[in-house]
Protein backbone atom coordinates (compact mmCIF):
# COMPACT_ATOMS: atom_id res chain seq x y z
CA UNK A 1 -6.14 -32.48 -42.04
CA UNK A 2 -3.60 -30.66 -40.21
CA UNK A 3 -1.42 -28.69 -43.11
CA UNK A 4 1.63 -29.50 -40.37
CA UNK A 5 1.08 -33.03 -39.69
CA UNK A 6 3.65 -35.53 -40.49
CA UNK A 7 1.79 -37.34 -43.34
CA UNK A 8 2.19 -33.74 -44.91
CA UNK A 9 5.89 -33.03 -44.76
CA UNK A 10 6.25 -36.51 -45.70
CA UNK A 11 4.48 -35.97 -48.85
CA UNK A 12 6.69 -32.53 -49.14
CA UNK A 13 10.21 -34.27 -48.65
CA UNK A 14 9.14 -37.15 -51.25
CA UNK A 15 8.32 -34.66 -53.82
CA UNK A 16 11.88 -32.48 -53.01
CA UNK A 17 14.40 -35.31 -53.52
CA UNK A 18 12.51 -36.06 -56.96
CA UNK A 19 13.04 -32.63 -57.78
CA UNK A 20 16.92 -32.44 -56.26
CA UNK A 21 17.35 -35.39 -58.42
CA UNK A 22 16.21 -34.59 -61.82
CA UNK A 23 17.33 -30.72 -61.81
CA UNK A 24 20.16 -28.31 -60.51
CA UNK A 25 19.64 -25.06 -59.31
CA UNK A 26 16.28 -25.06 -58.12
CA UNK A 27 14.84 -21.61 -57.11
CA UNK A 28 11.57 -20.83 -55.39
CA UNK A 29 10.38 -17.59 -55.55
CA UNK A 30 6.90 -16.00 -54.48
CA UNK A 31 5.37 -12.54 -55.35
CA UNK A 32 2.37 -10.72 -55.46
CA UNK A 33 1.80 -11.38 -51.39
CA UNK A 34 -1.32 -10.33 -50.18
CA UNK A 35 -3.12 -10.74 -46.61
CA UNK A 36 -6.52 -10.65 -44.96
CA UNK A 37 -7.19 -10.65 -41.35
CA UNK A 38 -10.97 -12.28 -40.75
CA UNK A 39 -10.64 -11.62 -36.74
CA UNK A 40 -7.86 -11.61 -34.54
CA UNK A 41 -7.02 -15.46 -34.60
CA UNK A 42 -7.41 -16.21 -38.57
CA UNK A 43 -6.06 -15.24 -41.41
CA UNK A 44 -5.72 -16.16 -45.53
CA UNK A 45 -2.46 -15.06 -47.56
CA UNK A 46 -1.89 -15.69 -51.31
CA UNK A 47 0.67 -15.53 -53.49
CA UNK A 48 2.06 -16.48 -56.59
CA UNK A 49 4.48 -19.14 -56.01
CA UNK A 50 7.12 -19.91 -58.81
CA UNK A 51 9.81 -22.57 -59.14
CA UNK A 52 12.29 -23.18 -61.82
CA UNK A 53 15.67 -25.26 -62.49
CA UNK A 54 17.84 -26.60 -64.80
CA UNK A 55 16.66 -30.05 -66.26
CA UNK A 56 20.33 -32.51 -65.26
CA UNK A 57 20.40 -34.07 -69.02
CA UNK A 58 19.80 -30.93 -71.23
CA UNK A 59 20.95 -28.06 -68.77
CA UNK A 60 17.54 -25.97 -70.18
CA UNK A 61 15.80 -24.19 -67.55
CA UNK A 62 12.24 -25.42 -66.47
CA UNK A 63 9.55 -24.04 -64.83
CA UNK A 64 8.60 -26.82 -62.76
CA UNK A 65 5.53 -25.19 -60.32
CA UNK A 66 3.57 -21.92 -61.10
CA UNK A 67 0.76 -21.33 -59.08
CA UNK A 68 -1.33 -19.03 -56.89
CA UNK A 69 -1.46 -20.86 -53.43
CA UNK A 70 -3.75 -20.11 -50.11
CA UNK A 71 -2.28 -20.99 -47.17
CA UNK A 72 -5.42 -20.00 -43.94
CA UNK A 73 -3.36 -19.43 -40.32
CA UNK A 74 -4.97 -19.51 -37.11
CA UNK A 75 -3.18 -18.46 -34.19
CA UNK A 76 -2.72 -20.51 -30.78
CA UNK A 77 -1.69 -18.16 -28.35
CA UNK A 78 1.42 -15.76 -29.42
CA UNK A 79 1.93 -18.90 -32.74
CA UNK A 80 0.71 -18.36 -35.92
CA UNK A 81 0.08 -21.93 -37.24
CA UNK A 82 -1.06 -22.95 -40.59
CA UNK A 83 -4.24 -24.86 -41.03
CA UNK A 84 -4.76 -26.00 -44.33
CA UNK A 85 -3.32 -24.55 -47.91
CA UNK A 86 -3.81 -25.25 -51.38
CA UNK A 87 -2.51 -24.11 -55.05
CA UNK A 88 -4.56 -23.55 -57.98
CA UNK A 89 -3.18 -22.91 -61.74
CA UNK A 90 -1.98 -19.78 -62.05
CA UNK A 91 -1.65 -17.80 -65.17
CA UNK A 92 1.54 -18.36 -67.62
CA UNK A 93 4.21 -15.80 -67.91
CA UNK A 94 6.71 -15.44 -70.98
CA UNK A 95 9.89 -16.95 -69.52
CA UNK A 96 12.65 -15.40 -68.09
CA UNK A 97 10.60 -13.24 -65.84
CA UNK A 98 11.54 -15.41 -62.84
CA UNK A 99 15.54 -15.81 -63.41
């Protein structure tokens, strides 16, 4: 399936205002980019995407996604586009090293 069809940012904007209403101060954060070029028209990045807020009821900070995700681009003409993506567990890390 197309990773920018409309059944897919559907999906996205569902799983947003669940977060926007359970916790404040939600921050997404990704390191640990890397990039590889199979021709001139593809490529695969990964990173480590992390995202944390404060829980509404007990003000404690959350991590509420940790994980390594693989997004694969192809390019159409001058565009970049992206043609699929996934996440897969990533390894835990002692809090506060994403504030």
């Amino acid at each position: 399936a197309d990773a920018g069809s409309s059944e897919a940012a559907a999906a996205r904007k569902e799983e947003a205002l669940l977060l926007f209403n359970y916790y404040d101060d939600i921050k997404s954060q990704i390191t640990n980019v890397t990039i590889q070029f199979s021709d001139r028209t593809r490529a695969r990045a990964r990173f480590l995407h992390v995202v944390t807020g404060f829980y509404k009821k007990t003000k404690e900070k959350k991590v509420l996604v940790q994980d390594i995700q693989t997004w694969l681009f192809e390019k159409a003409g001058r565009d970049w586009k992206v043609i699929d993506f996934h996440g897969e567990a990533a390894p835990d890390e002692s809090p506060g090293d994403h504030s």
